[in-house]
PDB file of N, CA and C in Angstrom:
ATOM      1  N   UNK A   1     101.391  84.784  84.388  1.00  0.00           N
ATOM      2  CA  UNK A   1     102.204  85.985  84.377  1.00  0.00           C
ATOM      3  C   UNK A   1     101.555  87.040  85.280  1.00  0.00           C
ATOM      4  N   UNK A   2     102.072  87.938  86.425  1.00  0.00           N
ATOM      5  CA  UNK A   2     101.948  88.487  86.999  1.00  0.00           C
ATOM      6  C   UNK A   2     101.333  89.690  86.740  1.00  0.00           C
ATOM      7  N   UNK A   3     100.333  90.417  87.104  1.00  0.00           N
ATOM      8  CA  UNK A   3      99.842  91.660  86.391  1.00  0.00           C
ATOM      9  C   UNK A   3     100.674  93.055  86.261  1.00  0.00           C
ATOM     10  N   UNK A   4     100.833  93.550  85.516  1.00  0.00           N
ATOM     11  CA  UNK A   4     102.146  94.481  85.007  1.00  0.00           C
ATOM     12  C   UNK A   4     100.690  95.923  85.389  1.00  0.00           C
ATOM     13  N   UNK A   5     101.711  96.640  85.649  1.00  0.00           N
ATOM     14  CA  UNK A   5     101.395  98.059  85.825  1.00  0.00           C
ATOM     15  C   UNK A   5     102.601  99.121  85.115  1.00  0.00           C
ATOM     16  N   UNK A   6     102.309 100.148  84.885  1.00  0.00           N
ATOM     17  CA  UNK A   6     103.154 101.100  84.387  1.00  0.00           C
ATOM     18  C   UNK A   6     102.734 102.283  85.342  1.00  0.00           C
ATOM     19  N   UNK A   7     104.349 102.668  85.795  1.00  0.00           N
ATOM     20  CA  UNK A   7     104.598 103.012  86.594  1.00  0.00           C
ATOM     21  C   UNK A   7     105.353 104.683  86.052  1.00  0.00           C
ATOM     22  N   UNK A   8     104.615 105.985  86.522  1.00  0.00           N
ATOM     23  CA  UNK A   8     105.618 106.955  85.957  1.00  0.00           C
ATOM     24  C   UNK A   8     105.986 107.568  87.503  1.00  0.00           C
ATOM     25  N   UNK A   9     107.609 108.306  87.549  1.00  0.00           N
ATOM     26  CA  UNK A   9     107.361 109.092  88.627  1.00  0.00           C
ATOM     27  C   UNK A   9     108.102 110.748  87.901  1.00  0.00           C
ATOM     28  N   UNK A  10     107.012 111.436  88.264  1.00  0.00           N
ATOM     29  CA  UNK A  10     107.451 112.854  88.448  1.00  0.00           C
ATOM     30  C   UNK A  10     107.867 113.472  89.366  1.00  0.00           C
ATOM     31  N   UNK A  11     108.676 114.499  89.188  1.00  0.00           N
ATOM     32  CA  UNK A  11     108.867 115.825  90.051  1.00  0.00           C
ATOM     33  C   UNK A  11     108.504 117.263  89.951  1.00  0.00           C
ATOM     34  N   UNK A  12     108.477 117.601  90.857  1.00  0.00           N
ATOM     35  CA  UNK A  12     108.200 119.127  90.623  1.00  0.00           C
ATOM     36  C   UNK A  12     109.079 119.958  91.953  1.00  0.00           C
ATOM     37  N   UNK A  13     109.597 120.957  91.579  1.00  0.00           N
ATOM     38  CA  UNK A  13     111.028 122.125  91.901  1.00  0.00           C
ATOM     39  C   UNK A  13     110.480 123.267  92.748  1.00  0.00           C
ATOM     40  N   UNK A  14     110.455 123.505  93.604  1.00  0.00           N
ATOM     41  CA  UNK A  14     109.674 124.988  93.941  1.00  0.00           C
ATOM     42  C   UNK A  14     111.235 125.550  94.847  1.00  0.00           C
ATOM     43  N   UNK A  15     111.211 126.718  94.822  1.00  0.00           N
ATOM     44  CA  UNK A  15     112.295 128.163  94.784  1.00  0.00           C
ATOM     45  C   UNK A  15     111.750 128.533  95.613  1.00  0.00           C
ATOM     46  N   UNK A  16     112.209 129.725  96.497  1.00  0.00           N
ATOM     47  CA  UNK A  16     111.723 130.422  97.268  1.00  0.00           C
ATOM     48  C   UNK A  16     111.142 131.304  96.306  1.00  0.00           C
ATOM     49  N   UNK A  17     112.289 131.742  95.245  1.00  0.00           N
ATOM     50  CA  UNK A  17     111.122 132.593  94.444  1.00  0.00           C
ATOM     51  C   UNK A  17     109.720 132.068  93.599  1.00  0.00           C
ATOM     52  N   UNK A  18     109.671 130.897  93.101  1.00  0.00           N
ATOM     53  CA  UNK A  18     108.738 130.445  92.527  1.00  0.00           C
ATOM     54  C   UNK A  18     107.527 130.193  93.678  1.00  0.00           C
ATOM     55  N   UNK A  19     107.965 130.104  94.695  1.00  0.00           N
ATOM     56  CA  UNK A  19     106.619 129.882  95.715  1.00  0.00           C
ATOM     57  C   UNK A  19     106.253 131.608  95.732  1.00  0.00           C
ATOM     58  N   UNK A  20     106.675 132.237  95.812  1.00  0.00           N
ATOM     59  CA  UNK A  20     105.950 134.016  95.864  1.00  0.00           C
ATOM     60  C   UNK A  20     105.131 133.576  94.924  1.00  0.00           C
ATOM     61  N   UNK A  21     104.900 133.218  93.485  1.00  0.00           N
ATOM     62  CA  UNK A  21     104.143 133.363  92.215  1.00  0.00           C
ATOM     63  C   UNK A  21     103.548 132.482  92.596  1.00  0.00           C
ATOM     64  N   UNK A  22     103.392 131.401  93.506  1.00  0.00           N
ATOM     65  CA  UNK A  22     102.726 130.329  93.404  1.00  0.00           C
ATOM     66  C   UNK A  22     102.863 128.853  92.873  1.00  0.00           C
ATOM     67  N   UNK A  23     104.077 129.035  92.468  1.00  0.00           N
ATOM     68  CA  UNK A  23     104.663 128.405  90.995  1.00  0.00           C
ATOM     69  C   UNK A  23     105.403 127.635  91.588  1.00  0.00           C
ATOM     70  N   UNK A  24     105.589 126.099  90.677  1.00  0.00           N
ATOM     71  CA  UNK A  24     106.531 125.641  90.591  1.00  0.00           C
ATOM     72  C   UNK A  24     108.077 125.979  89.096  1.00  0.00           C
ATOM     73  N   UNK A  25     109.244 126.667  90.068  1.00  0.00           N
ATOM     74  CA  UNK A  25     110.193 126.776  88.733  1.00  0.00           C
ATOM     75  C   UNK A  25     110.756 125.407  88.026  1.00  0.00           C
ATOM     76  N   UNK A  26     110.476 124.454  88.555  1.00  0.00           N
ATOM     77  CA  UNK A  26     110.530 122.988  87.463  1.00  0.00           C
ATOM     78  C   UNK A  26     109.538 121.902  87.255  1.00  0.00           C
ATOM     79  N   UNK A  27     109.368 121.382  86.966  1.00  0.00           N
ATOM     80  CA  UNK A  27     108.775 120.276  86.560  1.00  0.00           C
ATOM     81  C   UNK A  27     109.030 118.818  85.520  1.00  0.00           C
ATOM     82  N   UNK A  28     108.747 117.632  85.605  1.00  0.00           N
ATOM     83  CA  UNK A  28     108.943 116.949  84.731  1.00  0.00           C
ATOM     84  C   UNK A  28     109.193 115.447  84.990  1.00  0.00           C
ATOM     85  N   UNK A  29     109.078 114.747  83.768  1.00  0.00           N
ATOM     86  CA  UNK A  29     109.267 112.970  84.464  1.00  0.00           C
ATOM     87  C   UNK A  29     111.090 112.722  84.457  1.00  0.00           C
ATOM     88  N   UNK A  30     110.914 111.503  85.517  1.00  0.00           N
ATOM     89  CA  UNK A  30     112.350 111.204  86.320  1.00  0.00           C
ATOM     90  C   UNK A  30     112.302 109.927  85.488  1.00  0.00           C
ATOM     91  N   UNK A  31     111.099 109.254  85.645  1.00  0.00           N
ATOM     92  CA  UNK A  31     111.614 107.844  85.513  1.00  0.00           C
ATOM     93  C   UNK A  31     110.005 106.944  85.143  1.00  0.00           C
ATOM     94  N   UNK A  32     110.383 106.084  84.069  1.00  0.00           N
ATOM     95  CA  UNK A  32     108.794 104.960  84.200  1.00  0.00           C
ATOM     96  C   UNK A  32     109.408 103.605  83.902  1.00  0.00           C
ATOM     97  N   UNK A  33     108.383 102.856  84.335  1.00  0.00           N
ATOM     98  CA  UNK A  33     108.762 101.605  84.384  1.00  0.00           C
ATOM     99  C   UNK A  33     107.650 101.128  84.361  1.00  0.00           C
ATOM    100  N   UNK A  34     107.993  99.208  84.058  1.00  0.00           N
ATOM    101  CA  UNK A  34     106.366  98.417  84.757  1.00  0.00           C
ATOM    102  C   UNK A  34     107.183  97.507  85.816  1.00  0.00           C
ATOM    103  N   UNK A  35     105.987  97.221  86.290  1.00  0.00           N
ATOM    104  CA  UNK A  35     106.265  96.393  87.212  1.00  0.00           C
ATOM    105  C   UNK A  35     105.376  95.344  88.004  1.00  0.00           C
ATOM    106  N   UNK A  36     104.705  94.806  89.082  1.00  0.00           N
ATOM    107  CA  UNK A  36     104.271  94.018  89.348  1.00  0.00           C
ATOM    108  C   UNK A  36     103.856  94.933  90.334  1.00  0.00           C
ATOM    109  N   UNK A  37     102.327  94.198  90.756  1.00  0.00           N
ATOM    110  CA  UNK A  37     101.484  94.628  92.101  1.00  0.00           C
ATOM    111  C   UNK A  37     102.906  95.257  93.107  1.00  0.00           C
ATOM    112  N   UNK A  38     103.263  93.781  94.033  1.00  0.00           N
ATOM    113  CA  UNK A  38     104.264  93.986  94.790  1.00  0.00           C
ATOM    114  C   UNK A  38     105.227  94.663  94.350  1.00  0.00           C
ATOM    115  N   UNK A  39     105.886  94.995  93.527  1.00  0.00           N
ATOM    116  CA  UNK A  39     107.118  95.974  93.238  1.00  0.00           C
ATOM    117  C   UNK A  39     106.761  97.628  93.350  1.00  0.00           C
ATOM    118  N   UNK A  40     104.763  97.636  92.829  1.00  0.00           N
ATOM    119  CA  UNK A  40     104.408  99.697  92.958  1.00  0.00           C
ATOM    120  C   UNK A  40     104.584  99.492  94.837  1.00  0.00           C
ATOM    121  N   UNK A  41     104.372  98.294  95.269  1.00  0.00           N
ATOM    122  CA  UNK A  41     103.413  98.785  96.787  1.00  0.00           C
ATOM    123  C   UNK A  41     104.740  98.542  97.216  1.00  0.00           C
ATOM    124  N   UNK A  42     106.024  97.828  96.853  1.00  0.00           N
ATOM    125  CA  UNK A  42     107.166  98.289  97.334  1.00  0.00           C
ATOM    126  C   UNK A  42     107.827 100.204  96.879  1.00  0.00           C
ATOM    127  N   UNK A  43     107.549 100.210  95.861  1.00  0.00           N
ATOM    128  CA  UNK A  43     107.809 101.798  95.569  1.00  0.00           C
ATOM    129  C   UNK A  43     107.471 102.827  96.815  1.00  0.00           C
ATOM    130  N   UNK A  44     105.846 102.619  96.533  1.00  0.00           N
ATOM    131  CA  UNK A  44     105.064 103.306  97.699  1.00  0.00           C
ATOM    132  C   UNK A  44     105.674 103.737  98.842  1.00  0.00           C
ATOM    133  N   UNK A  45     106.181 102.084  99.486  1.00  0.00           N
ATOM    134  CA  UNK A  45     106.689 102.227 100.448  1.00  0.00           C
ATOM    135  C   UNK A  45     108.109 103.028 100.704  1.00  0.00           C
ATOM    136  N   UNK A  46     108.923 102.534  99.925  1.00  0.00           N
ATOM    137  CA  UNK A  46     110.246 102.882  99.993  1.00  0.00           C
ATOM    138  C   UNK A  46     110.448 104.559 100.075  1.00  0.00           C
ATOM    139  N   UNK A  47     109.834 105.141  98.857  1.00  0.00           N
ATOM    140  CA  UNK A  47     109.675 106.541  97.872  1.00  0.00           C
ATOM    141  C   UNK A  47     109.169 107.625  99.003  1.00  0.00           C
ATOM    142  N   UNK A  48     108.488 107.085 100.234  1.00  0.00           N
ATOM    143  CA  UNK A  48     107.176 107.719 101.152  1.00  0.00           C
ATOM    144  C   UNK A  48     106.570 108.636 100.838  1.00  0.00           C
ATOM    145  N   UNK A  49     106.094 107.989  99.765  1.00  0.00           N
ATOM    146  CA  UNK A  49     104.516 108.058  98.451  1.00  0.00           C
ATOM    147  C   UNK A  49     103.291 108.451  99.148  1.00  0.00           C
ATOM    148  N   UNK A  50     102.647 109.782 100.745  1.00  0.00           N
ATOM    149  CA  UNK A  50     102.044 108.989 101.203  1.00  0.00           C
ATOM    150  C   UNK A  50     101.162 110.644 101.318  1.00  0.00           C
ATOM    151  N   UNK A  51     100.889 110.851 100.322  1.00  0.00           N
ATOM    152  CA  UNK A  51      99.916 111.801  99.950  1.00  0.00           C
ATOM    153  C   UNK A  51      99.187 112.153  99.188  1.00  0.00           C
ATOM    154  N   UNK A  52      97.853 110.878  99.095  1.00  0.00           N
ATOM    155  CA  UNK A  52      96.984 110.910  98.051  1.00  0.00           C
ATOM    156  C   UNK A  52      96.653 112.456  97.004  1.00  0.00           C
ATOM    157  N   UNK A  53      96.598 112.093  96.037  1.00  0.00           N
ATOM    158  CA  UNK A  53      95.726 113.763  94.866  1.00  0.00           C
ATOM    159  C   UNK A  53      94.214 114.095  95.425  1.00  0.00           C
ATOM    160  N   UNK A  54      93.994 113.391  96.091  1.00  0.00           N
ATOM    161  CA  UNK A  54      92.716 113.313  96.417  1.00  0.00           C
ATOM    162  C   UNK A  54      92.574 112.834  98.171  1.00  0.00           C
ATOM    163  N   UNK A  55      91.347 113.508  98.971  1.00  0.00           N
ATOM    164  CA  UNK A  55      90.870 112.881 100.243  1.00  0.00           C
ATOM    165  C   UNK A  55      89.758 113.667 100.359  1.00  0.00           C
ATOM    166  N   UNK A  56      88.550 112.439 101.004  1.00  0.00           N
ATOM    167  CA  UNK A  56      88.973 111.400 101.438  1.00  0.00           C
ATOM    168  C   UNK A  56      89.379 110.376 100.312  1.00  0.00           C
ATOM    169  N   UNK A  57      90.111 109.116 100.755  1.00  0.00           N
ATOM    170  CA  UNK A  57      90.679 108.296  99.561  1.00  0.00           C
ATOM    171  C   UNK A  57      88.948 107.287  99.708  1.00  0.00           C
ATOM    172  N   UNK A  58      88.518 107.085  98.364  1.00  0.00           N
ATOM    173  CA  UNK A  58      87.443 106.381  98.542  1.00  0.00           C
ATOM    174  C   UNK A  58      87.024 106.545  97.103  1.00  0.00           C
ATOM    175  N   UNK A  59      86.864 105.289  96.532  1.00  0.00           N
ATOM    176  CA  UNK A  59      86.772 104.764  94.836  1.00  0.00           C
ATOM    177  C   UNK A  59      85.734 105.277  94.492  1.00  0.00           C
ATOM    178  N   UNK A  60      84.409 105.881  95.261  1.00  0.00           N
ATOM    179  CA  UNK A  60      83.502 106.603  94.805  1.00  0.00           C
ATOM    180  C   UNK A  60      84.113 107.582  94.428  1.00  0.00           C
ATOM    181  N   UNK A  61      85.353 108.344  94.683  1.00  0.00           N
ATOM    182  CA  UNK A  61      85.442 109.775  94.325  1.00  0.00           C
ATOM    183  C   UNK A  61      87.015 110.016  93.533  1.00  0.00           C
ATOM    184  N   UNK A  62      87.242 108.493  92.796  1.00  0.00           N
ATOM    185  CA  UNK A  62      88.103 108.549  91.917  1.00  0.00           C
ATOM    186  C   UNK A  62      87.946 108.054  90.647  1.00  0.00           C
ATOM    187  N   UNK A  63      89.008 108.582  89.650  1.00  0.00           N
ATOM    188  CA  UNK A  63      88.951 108.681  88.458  1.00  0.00           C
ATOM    189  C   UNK A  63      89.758 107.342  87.656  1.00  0.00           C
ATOM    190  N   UNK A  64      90.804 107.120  88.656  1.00  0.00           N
ATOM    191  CA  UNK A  64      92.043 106.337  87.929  1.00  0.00           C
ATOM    192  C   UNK A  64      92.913 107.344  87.462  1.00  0.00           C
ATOM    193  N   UNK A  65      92.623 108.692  87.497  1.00  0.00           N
ATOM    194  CA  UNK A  65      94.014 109.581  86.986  1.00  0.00           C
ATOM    195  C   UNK A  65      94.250 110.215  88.589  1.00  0.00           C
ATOM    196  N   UNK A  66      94.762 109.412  89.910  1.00  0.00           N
ATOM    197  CA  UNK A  66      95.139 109.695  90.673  1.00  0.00           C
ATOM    198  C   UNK A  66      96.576 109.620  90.872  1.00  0.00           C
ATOM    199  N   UNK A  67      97.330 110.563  91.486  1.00  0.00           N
ATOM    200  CA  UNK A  67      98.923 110.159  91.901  1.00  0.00           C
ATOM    201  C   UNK A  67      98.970 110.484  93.579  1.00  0.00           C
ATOM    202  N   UNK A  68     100.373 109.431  93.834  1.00  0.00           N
ATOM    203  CA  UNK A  68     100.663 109.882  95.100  1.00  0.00           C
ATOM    204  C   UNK A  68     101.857 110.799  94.816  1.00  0.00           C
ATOM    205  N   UNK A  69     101.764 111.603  96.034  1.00  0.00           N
ATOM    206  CA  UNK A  69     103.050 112.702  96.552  1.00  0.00           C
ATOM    207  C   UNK A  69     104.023 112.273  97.360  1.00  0.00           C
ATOM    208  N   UNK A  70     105.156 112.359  97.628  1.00  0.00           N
ATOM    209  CA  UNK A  70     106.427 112.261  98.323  1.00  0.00           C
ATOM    210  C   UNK A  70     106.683 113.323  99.442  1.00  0.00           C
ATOM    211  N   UNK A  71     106.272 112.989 100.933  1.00  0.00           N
ATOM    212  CA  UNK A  71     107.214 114.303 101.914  1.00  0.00           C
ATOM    213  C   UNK A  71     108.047 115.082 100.254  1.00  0.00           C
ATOM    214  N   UNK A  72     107.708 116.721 101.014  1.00  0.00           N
ATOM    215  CA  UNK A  72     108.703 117.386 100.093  1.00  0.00           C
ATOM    216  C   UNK A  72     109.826 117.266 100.945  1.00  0.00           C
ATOM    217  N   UNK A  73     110.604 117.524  99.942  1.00  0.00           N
ATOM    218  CA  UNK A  73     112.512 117.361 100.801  1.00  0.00           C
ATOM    219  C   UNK A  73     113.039 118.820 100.159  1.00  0.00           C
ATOM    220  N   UNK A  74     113.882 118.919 101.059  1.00  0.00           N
ATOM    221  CA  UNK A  74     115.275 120.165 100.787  1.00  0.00           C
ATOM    222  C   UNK A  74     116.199 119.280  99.518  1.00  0.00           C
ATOM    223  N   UNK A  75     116.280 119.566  98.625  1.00  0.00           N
ATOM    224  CA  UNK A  75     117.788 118.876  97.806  1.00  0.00           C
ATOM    225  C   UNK A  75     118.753 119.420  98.112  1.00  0.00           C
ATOM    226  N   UNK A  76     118.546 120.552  97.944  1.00  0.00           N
ATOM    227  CA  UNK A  76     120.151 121.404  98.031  1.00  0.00           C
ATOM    228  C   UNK A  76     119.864 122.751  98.556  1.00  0.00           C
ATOM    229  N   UNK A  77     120.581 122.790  99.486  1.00  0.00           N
ATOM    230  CA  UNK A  77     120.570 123.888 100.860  1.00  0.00           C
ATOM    231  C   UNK A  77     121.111 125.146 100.466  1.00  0.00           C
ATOM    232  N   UNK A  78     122.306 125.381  99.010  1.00  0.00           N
ATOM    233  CA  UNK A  78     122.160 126.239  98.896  1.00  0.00           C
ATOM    234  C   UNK A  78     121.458 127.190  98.021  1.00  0.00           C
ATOM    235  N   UNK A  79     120.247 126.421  97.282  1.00  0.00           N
ATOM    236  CA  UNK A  79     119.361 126.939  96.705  1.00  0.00           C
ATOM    237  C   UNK A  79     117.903 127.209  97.573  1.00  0.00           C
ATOM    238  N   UNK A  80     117.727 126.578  98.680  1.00  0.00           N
ATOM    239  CA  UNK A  80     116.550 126.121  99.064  1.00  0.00           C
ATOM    240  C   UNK A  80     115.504 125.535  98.039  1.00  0.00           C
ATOM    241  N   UNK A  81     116.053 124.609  97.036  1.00  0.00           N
ATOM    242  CA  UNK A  81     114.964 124.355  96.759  1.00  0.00           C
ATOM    243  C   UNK A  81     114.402 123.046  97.129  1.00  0.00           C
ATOM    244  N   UNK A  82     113.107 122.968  97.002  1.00  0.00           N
ATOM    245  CA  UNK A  82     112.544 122.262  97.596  1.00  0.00           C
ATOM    246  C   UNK A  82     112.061 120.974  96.558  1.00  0.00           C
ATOM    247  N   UNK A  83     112.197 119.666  96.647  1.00  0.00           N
ATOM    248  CA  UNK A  83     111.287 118.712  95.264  1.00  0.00           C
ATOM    249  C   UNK A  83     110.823 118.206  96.052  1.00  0.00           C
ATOM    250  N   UNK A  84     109.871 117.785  95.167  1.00  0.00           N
ATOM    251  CA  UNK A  84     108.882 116.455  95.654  1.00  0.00           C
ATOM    252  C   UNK A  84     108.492 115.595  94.485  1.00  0.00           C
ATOM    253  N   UNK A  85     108.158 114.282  94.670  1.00  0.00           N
ATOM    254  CA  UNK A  85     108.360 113.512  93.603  1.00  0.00           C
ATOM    255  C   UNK A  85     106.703 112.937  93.742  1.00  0.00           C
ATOM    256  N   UNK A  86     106.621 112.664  92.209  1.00  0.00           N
ATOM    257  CA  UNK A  86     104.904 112.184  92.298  1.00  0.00           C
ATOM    258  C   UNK A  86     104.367 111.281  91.557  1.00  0.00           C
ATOM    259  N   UNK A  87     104.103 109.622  92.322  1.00  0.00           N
ATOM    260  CA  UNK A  87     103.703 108.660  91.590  1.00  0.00           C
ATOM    261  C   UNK A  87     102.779 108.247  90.667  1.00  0.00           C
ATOM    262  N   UNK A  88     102.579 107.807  89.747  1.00  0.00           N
ATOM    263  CA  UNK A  88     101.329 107.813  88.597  1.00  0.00           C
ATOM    264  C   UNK A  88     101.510 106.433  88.171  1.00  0.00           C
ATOM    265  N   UNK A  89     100.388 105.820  88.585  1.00  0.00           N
ATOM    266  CA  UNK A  89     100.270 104.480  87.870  1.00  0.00           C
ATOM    267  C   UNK A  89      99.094 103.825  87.499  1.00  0.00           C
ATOM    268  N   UNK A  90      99.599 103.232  86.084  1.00  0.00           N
ATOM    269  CA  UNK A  90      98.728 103.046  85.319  1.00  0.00           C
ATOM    270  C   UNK A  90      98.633 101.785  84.640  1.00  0.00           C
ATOM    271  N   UNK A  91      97.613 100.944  84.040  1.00  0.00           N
ATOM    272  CA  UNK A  91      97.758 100.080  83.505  1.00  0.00           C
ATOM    273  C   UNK A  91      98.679  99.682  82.658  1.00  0.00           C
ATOM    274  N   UNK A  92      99.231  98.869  82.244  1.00  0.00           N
ATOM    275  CA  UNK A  92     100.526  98.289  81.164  1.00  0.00           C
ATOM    276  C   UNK A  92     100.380  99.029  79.748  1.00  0.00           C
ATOM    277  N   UNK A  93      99.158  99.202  79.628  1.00  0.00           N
ATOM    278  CA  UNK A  93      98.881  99.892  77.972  1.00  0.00           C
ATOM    279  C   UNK A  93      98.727 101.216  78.242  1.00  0.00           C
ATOM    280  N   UNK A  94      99.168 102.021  79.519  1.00  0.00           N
ATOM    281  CA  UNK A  94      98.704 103.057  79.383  1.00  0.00           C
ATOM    282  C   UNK A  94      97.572 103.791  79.817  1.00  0.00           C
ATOM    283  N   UNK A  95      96.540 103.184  79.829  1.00  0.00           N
ATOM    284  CA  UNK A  95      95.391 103.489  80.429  1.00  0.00           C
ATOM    285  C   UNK A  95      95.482 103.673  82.037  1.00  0.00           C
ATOM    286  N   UNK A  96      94.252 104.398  82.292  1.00  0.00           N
ATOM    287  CA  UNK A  96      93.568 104.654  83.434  1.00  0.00           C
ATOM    288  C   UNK A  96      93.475 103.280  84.035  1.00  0.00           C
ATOM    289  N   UNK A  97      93.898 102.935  85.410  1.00  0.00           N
ATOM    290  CA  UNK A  97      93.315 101.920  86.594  1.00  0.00           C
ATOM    291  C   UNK A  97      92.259 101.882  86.653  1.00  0.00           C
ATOM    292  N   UNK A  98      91.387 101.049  86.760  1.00  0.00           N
ATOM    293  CA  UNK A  98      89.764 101.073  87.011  1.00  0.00           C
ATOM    294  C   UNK A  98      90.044 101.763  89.220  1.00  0.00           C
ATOM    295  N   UNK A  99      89.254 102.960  89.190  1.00  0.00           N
ATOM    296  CA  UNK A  99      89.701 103.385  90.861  1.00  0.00           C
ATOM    297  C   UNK A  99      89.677 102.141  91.860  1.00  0.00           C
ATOM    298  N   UNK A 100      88.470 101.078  91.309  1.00  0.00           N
ATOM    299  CA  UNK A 100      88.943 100.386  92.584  1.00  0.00           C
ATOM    300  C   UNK A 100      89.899  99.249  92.538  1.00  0.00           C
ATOM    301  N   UNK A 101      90.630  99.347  91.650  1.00  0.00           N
ATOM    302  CA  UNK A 101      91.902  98.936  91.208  1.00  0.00           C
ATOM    303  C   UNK A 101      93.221  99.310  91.859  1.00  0.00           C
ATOM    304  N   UNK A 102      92.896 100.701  92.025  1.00  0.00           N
ATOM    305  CA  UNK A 102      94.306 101.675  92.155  1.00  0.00           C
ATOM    306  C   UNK A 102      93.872 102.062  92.936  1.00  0.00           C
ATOM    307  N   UNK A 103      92.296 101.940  94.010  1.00  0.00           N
ATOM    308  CA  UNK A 103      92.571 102.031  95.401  1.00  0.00           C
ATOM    309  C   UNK A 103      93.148 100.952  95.993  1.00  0.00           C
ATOM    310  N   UNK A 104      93.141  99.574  95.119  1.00  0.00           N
ATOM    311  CA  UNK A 104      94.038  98.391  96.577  1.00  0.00           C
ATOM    312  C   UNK A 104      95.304  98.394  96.754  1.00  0.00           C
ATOM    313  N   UNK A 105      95.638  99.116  95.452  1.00  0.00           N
ATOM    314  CA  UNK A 105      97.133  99.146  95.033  1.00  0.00           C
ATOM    315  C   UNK A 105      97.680  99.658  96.699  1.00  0.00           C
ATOM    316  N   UNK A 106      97.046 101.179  96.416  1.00  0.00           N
ATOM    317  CA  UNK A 106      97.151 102.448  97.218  1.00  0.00           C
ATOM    318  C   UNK A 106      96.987 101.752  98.863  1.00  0.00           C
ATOM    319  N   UNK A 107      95.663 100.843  99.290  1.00  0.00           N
ATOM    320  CA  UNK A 107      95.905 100.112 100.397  1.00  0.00           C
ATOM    321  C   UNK A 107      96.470  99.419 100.881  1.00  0.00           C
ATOM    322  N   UNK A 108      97.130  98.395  99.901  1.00  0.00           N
ATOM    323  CA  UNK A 108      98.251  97.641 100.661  1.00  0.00           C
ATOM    324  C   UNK A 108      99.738  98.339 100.568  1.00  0.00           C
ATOM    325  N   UNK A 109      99.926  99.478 100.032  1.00  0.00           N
ATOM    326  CA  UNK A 109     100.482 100.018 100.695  1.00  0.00           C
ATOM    327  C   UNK A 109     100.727 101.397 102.181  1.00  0.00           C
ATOM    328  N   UNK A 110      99.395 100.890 102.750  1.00  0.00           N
ATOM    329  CA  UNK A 110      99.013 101.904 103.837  1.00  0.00           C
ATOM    330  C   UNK A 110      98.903 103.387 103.267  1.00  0.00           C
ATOM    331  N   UNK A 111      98.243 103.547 102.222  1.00  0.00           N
ATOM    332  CA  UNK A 111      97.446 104.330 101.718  1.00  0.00           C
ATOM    333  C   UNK A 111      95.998 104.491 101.943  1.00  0.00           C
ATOM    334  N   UNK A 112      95.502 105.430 102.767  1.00  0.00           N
ATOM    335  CA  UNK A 112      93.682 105.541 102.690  1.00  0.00           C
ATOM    336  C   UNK A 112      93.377 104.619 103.322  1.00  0.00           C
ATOM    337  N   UNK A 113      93.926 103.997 104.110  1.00  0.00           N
ATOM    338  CA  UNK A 113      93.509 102.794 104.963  1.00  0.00           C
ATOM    339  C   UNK A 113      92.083 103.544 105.656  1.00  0.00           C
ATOM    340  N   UNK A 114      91.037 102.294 105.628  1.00  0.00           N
ATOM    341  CA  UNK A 114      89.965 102.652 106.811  1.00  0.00           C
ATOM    342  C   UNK A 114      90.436 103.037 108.200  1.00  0.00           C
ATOM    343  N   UNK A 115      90.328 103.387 109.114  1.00  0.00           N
ATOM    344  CA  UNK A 115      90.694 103.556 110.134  1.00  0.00           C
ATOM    345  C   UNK A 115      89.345 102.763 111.352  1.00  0.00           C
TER     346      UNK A 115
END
């Protein structure tokens, strides 16, 4: 059986007015799932997941409570507001990835690649 991951994705809302305060005016989860190695590093890809919580990306300087970020996008033009969506994945039970776990994840999907 294939190794299962649990998969959450969040968002977060920013306003023109909520960026004056600094703030995001929303927040909250969209969606979780599990899934298989290949199905997060298809996410990754698809979602363009491609802004580590952390840099440089390097398992010395992670926790396992890392997420990726999404390009922010415009939703709706006549609010300006702005979302961005933010990946979190985690072992099947819940737990923390061991980092150098959820750094290969993160590499085969052209995440933190060495250069």
């Amino acid at each position: 059986m294939p190794v299962q991951f649990l998969v959450t994705k969040t968002y977060e809302v920013v306003t023109p007015e909520s960026a004056e305060d600094g703030e995001a005016s929303d927040r909250g989860e969209s969606d979780e799932w599990a899934g298989t190695a290949r199905e997060v590093v298809e996410e990754i890809r698809r979602g363009w997941y491609v802004y580590p919580s952390l840099w440089p990306v390097a398992a010395a300087h992670m926790t396992g409570h890392e997420w990726l970020s999404s390009e922010p996008a415009i939703e709706d033009y006549s609010t300006n507001e702005t979302w961005t969506y933010h990946l979190h994945i985690r072992a099947e039970n819940g737990s923390p990835l061991k980092p150098a776990r959820l750094l290969r994840l993160w590499r085969a999907a052209g995440i933190g690649r060495k250069l």
